[in-house]
N, C-alpha and C. Protein backbone atom coordinates (compact mmCIF):
# COMPACT_ATOMS: atom_id res chain seq x y z
N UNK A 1 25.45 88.54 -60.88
CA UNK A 1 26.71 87.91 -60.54
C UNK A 1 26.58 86.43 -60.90
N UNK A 2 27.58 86.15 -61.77
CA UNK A 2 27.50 84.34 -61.82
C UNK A 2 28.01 83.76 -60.39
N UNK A 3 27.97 82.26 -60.81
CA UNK A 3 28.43 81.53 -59.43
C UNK A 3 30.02 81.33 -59.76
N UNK A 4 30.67 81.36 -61.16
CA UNK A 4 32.16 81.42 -61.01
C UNK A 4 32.22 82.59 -60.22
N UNK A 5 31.46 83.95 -60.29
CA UNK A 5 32.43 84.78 -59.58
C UNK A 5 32.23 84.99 -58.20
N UNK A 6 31.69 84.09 -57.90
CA UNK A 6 31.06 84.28 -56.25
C UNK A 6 31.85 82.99 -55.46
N UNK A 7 32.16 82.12 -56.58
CA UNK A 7 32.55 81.20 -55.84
C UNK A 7 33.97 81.02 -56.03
N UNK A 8 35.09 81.93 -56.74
CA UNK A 8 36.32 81.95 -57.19
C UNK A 8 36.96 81.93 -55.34
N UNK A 9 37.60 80.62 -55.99
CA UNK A 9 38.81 80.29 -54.47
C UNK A 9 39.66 82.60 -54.47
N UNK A 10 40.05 82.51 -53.40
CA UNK A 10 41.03 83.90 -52.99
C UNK A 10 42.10 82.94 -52.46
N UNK A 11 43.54 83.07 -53.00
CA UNK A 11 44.67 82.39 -52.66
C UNK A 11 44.49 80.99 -52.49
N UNK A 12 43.57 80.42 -53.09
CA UNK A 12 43.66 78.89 -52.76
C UNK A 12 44.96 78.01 -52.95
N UNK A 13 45.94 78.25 -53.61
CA UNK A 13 47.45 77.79 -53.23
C UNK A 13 47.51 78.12 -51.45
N UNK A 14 47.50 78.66 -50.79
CA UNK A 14 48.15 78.50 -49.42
C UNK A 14 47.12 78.58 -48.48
N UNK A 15 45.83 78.13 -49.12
CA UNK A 15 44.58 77.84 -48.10
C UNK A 15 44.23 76.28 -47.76
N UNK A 16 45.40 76.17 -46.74
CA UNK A 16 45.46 74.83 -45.87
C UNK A 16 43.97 74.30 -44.96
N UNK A 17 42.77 75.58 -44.94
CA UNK A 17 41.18 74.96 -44.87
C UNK A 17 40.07 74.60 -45.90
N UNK A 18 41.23 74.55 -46.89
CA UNK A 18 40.22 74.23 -48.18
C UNK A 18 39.38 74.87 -48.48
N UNK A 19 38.76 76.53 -47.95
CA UNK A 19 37.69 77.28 -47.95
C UNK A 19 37.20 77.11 -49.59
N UNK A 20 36.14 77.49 -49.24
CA UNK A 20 35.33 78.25 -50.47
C UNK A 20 34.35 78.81 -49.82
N UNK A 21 34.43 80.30 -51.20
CA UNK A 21 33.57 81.32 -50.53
C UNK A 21 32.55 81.55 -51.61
N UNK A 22 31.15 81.77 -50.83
CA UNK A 22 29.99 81.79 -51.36
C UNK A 22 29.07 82.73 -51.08
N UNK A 23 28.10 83.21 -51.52
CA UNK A 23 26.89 84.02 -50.93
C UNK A 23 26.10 83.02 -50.66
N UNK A 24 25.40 83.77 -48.95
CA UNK A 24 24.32 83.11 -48.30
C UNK A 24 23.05 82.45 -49.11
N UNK A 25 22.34 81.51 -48.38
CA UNK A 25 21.54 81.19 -49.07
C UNK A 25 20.55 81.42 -48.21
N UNK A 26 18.85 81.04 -48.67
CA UNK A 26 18.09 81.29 -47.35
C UNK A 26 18.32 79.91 -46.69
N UNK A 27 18.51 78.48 -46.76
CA UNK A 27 19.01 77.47 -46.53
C UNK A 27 19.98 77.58 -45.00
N UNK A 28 20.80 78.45 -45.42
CA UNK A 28 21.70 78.87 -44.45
C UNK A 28 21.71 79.92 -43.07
N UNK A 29 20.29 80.01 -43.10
CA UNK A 29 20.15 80.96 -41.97
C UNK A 29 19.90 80.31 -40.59
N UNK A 30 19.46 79.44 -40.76
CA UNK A 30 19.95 78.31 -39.25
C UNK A 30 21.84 78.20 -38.85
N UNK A 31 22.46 78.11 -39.99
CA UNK A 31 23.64 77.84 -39.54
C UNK A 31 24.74 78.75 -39.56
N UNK A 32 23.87 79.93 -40.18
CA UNK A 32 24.64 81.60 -39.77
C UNK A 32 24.24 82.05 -38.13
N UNK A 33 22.70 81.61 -37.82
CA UNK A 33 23.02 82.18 -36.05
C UNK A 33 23.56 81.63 -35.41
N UNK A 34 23.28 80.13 -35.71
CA UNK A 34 24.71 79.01 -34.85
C UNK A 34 26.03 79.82 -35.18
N UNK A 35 26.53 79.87 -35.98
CA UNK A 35 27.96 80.44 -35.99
C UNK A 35 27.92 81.86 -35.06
N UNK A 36 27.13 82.93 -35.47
CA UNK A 36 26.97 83.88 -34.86
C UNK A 36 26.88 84.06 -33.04
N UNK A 37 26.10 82.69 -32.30
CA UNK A 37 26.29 82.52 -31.37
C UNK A 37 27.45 82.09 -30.55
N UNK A 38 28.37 81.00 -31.61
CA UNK A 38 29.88 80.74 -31.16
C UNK A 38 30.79 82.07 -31.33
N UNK A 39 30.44 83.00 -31.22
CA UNK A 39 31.55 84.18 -31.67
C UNK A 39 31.43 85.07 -31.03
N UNK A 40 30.98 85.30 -29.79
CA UNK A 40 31.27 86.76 -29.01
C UNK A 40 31.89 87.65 -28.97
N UNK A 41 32.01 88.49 -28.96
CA UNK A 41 31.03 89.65 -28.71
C UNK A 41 30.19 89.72 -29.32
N UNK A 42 29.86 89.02 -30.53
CA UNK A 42 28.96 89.52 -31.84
C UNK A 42 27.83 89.51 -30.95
N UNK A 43 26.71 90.83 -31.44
CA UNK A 43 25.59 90.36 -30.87
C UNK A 43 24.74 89.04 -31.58
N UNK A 44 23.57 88.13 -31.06
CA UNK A 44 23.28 87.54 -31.85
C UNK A 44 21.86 88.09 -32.15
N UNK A 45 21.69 87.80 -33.73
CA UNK A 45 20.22 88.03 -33.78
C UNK A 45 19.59 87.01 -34.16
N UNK A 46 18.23 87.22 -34.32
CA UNK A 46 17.40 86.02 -34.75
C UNK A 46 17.46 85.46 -35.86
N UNK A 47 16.70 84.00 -36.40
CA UNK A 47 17.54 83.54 -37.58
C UNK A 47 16.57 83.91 -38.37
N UNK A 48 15.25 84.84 -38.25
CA UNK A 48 14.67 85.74 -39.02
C UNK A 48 15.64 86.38 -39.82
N UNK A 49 16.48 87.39 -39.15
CA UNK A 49 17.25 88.48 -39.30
C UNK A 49 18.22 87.54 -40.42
N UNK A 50 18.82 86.06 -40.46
CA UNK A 50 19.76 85.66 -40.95
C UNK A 50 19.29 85.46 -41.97
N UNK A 51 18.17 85.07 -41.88
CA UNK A 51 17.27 84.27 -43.49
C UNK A 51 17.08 85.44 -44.54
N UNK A 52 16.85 86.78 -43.58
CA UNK A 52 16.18 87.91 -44.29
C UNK A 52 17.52 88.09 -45.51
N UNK A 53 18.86 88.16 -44.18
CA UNK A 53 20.14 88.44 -45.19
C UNK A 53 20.58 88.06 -46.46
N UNK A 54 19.76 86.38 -46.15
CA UNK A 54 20.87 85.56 -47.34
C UNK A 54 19.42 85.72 -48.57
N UNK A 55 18.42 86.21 -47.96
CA UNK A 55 17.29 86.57 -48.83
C UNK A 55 17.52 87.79 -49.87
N UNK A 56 17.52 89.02 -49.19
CA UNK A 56 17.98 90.43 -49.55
C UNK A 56 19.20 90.69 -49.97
N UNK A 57 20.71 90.28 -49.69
CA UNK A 57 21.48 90.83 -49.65
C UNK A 57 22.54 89.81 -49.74
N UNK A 58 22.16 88.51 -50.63
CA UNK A 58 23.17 87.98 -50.88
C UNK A 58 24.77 88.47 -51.58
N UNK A 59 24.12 88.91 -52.62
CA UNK A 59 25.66 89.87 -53.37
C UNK A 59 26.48 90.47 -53.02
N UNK A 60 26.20 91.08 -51.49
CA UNK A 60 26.69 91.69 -50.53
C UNK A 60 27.32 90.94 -49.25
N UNK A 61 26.63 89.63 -48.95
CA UNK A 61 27.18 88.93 -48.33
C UNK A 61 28.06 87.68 -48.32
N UNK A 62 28.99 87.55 -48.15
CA UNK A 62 30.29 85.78 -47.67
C UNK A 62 30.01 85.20 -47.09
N UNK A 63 30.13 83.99 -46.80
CA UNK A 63 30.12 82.65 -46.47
C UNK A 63 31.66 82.52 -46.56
N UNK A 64 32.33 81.27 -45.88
CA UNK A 64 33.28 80.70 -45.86
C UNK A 64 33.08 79.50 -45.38
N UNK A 65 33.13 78.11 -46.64
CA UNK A 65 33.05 76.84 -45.74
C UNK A 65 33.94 76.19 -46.06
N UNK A 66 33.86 74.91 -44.75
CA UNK A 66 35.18 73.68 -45.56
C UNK A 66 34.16 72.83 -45.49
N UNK A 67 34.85 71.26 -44.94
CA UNK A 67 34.12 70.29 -45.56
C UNK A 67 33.35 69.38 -44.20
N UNK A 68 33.18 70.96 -42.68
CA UNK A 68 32.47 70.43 -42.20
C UNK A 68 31.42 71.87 -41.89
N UNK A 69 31.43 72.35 -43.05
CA UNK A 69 30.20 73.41 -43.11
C UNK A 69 30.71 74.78 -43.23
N UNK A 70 29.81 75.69 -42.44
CA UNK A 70 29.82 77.19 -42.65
C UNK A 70 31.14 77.35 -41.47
N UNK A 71 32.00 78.00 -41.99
CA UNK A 71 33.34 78.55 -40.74
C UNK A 71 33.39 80.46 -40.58
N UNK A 72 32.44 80.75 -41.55
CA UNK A 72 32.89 82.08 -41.29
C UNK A 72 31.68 82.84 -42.43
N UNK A 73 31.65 83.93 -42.17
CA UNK A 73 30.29 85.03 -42.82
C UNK A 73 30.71 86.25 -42.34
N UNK A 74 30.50 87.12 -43.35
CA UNK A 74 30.76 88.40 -43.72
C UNK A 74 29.29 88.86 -43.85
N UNK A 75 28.33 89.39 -43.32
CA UNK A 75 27.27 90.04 -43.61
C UNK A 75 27.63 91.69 -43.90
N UNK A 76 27.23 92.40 -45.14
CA UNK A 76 26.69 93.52 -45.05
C UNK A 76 25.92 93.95 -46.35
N UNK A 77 26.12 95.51 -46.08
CA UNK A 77 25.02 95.87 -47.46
C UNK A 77 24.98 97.43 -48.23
N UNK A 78 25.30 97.64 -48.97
CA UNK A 78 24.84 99.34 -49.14
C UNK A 78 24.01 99.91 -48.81
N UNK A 79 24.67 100.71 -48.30
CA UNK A 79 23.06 101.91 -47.61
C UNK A 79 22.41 102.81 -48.61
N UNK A 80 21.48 103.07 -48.14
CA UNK A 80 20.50 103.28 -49.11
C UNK A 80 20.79 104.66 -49.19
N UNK A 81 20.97 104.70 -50.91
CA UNK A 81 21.39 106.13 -51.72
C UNK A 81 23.40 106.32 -51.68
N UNK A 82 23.72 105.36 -51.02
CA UNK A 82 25.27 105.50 -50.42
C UNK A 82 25.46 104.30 -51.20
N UNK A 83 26.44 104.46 -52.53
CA UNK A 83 26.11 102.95 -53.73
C UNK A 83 27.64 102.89 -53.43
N UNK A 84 28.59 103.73 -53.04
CA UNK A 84 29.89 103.94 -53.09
C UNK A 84 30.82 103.31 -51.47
N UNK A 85 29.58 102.89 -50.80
CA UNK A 85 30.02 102.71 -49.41
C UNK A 85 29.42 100.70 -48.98
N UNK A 86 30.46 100.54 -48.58
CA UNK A 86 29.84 98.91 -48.42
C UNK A 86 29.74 99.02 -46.72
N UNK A 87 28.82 98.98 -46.40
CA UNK A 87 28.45 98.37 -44.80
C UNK A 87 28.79 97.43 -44.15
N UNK A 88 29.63 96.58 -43.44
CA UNK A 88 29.60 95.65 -42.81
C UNK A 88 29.41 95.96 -42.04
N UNK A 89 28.19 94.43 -41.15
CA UNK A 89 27.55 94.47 -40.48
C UNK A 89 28.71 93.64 -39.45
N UNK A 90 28.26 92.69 -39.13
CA UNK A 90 28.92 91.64 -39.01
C UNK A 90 30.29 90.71 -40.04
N UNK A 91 31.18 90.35 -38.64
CA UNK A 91 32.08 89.05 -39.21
C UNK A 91 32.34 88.01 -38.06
N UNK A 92 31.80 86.86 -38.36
CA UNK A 92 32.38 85.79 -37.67
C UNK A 92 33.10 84.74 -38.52
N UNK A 93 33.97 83.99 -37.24
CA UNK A 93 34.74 83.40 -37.88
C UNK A 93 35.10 82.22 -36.19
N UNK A 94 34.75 81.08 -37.00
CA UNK A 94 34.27 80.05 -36.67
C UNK A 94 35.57 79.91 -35.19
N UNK A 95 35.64 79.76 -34.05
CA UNK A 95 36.55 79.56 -32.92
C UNK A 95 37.27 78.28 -33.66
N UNK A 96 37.44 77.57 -34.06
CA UNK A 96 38.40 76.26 -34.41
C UNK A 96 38.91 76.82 -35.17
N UNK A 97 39.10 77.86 -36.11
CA UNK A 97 39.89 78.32 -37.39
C UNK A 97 40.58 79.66 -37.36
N UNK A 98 39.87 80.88 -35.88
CA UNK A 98 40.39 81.94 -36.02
C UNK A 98 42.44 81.98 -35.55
N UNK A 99 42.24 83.36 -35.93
CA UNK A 99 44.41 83.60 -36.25
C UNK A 99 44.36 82.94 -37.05
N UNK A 100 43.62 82.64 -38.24
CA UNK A 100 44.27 82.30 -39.52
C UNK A 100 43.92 83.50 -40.62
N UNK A 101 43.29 84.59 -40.58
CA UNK A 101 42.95 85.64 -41.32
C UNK A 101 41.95 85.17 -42.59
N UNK A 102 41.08 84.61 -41.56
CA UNK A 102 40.15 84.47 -42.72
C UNK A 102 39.15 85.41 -42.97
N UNK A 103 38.84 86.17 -41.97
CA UNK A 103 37.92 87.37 -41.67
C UNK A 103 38.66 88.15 -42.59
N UNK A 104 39.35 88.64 -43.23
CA UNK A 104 40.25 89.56 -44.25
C UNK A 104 40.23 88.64 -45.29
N UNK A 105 40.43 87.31 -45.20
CA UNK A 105 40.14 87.00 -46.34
C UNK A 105 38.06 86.85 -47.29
N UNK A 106 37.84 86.80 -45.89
CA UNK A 106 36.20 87.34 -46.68
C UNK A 106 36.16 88.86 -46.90
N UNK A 107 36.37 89.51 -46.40
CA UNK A 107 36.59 91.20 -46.52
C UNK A 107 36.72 91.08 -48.28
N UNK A 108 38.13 90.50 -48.35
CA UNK A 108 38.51 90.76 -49.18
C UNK A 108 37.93 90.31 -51.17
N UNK A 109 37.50 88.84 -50.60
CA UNK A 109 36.44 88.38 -51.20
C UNK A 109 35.70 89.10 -51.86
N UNK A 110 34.94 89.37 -50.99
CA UNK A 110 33.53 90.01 -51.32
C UNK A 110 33.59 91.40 -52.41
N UNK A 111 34.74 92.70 -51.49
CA UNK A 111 35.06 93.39 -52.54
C UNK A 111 35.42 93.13 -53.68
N UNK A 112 36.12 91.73 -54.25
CA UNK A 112 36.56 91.33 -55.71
C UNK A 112 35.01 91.40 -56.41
N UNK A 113 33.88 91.04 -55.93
CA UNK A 113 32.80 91.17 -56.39
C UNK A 113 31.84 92.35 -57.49
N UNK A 114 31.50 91.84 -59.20
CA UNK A 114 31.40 92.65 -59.82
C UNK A 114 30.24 93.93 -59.31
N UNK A 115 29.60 93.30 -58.69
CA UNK A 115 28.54 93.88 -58.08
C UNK A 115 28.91 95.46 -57.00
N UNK A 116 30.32 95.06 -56.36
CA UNK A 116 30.90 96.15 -55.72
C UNK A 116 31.76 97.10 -56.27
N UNK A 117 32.22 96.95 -57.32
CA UNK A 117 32.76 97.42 -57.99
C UNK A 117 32.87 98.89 -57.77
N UNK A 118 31.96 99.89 -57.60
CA UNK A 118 31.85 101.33 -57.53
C UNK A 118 32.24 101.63 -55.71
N UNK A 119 32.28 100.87 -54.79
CA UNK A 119 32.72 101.09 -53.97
C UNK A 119 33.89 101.63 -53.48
N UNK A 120 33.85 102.53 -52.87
CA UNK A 120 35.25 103.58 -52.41
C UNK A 120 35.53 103.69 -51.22
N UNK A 121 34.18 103.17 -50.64
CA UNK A 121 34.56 103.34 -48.93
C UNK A 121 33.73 102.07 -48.06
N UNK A 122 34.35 101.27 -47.17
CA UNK A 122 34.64 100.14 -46.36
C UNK A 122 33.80 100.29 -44.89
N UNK A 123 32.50 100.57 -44.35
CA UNK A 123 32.18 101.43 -43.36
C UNK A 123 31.82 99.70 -42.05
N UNK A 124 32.32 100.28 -40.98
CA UNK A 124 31.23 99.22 -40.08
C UNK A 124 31.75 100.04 -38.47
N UNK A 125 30.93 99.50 -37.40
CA UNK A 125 30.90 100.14 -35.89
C UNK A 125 31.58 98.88 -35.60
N UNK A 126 32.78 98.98 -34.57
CA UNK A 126 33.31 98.28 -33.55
C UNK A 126 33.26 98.86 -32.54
N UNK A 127 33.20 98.41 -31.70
CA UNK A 127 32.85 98.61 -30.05
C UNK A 127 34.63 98.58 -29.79
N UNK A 128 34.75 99.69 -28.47
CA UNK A 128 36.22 99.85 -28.17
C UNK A 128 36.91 98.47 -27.60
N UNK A 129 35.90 97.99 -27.25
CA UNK A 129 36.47 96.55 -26.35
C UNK A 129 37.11 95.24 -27.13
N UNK A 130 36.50 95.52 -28.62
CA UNK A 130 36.58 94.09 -29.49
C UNK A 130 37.85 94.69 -30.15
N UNK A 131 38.91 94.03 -29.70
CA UNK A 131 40.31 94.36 -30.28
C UNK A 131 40.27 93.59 -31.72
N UNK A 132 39.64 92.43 -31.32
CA UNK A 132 40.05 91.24 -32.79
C UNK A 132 39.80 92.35 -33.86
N UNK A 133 38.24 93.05 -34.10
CA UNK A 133 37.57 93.34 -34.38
C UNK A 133 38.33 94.73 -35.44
N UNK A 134 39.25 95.71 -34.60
CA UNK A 134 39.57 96.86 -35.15
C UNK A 134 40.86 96.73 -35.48
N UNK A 135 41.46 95.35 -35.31
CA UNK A 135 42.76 94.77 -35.70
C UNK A 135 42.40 94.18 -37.40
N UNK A 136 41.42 93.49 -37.35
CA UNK A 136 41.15 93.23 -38.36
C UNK A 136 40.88 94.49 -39.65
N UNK A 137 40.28 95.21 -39.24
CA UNK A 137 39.91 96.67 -40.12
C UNK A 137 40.96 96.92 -40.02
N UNK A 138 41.78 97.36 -39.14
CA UNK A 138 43.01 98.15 -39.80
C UNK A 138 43.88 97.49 -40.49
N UNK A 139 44.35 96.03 -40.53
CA UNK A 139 44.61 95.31 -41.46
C UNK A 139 44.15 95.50 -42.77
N UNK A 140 42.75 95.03 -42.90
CA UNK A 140 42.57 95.35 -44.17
C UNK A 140 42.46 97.23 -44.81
N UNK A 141 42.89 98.30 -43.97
CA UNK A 141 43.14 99.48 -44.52
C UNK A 141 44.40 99.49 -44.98
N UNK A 142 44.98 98.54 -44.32
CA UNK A 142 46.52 98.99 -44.56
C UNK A 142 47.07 98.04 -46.07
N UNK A 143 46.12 96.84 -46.34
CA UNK A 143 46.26 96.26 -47.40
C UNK A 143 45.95 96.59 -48.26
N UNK A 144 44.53 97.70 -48.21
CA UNK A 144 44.09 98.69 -49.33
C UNK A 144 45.19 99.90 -49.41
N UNK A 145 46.06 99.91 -48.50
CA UNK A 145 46.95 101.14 -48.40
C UNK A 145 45.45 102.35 -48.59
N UNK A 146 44.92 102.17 -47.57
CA UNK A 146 43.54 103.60 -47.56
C UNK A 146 44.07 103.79 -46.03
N UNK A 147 43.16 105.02 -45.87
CA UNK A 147 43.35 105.73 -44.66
C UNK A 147 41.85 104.68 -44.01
N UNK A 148 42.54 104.45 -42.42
CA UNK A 148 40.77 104.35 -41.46
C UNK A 148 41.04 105.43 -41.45
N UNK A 149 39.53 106.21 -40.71
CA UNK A 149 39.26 107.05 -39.36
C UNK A 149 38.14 106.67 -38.49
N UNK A 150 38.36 107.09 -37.26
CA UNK A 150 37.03 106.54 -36.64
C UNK A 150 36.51 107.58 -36.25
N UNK A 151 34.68 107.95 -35.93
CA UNK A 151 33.98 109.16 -35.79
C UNK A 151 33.28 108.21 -35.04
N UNK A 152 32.69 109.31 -34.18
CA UNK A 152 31.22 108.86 -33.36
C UNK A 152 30.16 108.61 -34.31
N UNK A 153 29.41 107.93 -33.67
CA UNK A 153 28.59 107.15 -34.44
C UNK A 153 27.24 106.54 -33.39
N UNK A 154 27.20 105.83 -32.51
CA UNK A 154 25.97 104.78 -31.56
C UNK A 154 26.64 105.36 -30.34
N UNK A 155 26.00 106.22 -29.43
CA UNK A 155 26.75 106.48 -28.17
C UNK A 155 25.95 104.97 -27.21
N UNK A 156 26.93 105.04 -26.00
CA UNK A 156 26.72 103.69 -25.28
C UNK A 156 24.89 104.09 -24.98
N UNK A 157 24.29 105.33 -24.50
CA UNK A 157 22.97 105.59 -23.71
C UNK A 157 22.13 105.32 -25.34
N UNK A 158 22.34 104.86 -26.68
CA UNK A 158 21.27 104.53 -27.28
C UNK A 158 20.97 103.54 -27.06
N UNK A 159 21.75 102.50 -26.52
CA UNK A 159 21.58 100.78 -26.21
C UNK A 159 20.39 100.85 -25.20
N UNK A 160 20.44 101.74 -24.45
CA UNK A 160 19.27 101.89 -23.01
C UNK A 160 20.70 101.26 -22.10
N UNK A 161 20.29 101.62 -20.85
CA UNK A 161 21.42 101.65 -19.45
C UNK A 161 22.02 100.66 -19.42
N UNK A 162 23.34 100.92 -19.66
CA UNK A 162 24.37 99.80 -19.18
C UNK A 162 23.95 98.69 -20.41
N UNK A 163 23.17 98.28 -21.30
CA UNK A 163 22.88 97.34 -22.01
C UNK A 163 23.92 97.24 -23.24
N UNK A 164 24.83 98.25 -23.22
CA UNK A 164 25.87 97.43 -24.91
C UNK A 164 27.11 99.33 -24.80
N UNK A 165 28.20 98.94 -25.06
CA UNK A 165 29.27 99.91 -25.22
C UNK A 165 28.88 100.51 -26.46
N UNK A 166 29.33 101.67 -26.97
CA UNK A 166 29.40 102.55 -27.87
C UNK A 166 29.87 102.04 -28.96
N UNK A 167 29.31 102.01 -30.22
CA UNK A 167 29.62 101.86 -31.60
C UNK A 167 30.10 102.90 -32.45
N UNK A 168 31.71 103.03 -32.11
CA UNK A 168 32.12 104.21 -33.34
C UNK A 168 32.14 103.64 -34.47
N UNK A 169 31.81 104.38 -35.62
CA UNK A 169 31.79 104.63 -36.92
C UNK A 169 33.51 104.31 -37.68
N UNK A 170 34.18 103.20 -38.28
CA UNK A 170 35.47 103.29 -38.34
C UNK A 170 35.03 102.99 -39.84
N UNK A 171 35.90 104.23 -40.38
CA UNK A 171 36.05 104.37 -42.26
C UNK A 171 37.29 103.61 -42.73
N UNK A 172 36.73 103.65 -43.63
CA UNK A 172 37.95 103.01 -44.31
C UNK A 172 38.10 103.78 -46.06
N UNK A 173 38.97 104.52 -46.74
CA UNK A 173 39.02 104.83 -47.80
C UNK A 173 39.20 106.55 -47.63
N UNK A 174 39.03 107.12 -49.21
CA UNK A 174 38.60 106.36 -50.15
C UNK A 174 39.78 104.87 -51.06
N UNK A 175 39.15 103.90 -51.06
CA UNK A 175 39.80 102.62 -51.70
C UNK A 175 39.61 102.40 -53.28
N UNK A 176 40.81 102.21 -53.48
CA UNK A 176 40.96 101.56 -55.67
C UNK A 176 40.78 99.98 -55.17
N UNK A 177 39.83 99.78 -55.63
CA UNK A 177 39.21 97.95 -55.91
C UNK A 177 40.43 97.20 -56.43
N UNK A 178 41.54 97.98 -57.25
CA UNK A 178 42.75 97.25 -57.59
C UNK A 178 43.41 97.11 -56.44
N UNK A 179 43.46 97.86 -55.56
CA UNK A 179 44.68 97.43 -54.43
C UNK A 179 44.16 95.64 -53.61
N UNK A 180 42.63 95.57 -53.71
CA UNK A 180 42.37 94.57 -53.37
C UNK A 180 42.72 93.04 -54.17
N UNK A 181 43.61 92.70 -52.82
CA UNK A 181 44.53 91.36 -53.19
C UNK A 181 45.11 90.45 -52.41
């Protein structure tokens, strides 16, 4: 992937935060768990886990900054042998900027990416409680004009007792990379 195509503004005519979107760097893994910690529910992980990302799986992962840093990250990744399915892991999006749809606008990002190209299906777990969360996915199904569905997936007793709600499985596709826009 070059850096024009990683770094191509998405609607920059009516992007009043000046974003630009980028893949992680390892540089940036201090200021992906900071963000990650301003954003609850997200769980947070260590900035091992962040460094590893922008290490492994940049091509796969967004950034969103303005011109007082990182506002937003899209982490995910293809699963292994599954080249047709993009994982998201995580999305945060910085508390001073959210209700502006920038979380769809990294979604959306990232799929323009030559690297994703063979992708048909949109996969990640939301917990029943995080409304932002499955508002956002179904948004972007309905902009792919694809079907969600959601399946079981993490029942609440794998967390261990009482420690984290249930992670269903919410699909998205199958998706044409053209509808993305």
């Amino acid at each position: 992937m070059n850096s024009t195509e990683a770094d191509r503004p998405f609607a920059a005519a009516e992007d009043k935060f000046q974003l630009r979107f980028r893949p992680p760097r390892k540089a940036d893994g201090p200021a992906l768990h900071a963000l990650v910690a301003q954003c609850p529910p997200l769980d947070l992980n260590s900035i091992y886990l962040y460094l590893l990302l922008a290490e492994h799986f940049p091509q796969t992962c967004v950034l969103a900054e303005d011109a007082q840093g990182i506002v937003g990250m899209v982490s995910a990744y293809l699963p292994s042998g599954r080249s047709r399915v993009l994982f998201v892991w995580q999305v945060a999006v910085h508390p001073r900027i959210r209700g502006q749809g920038i979380g769809g606008r990294m979604l959306r990002q990232l799929l323009l990416r030559r690297v994703l190209r063979r992708v048909r299906w949109v996969e990640t777990t939301v917990g029943p409680k995080n409304q932002a969360s499955r508002r956002l996915f179904a948004r972007l199904a309905d902009r792919l004009a694809a079907p969600l569905v959601e399946l079981p997936l993490f029942e609440a007793a794998l967390f261990g007792a009482g420690a984290h709600e249930a992670e269903p499985l919410l699909r998205i596709g199958p998706i044409s990379l053209s509808a993305v826009k």
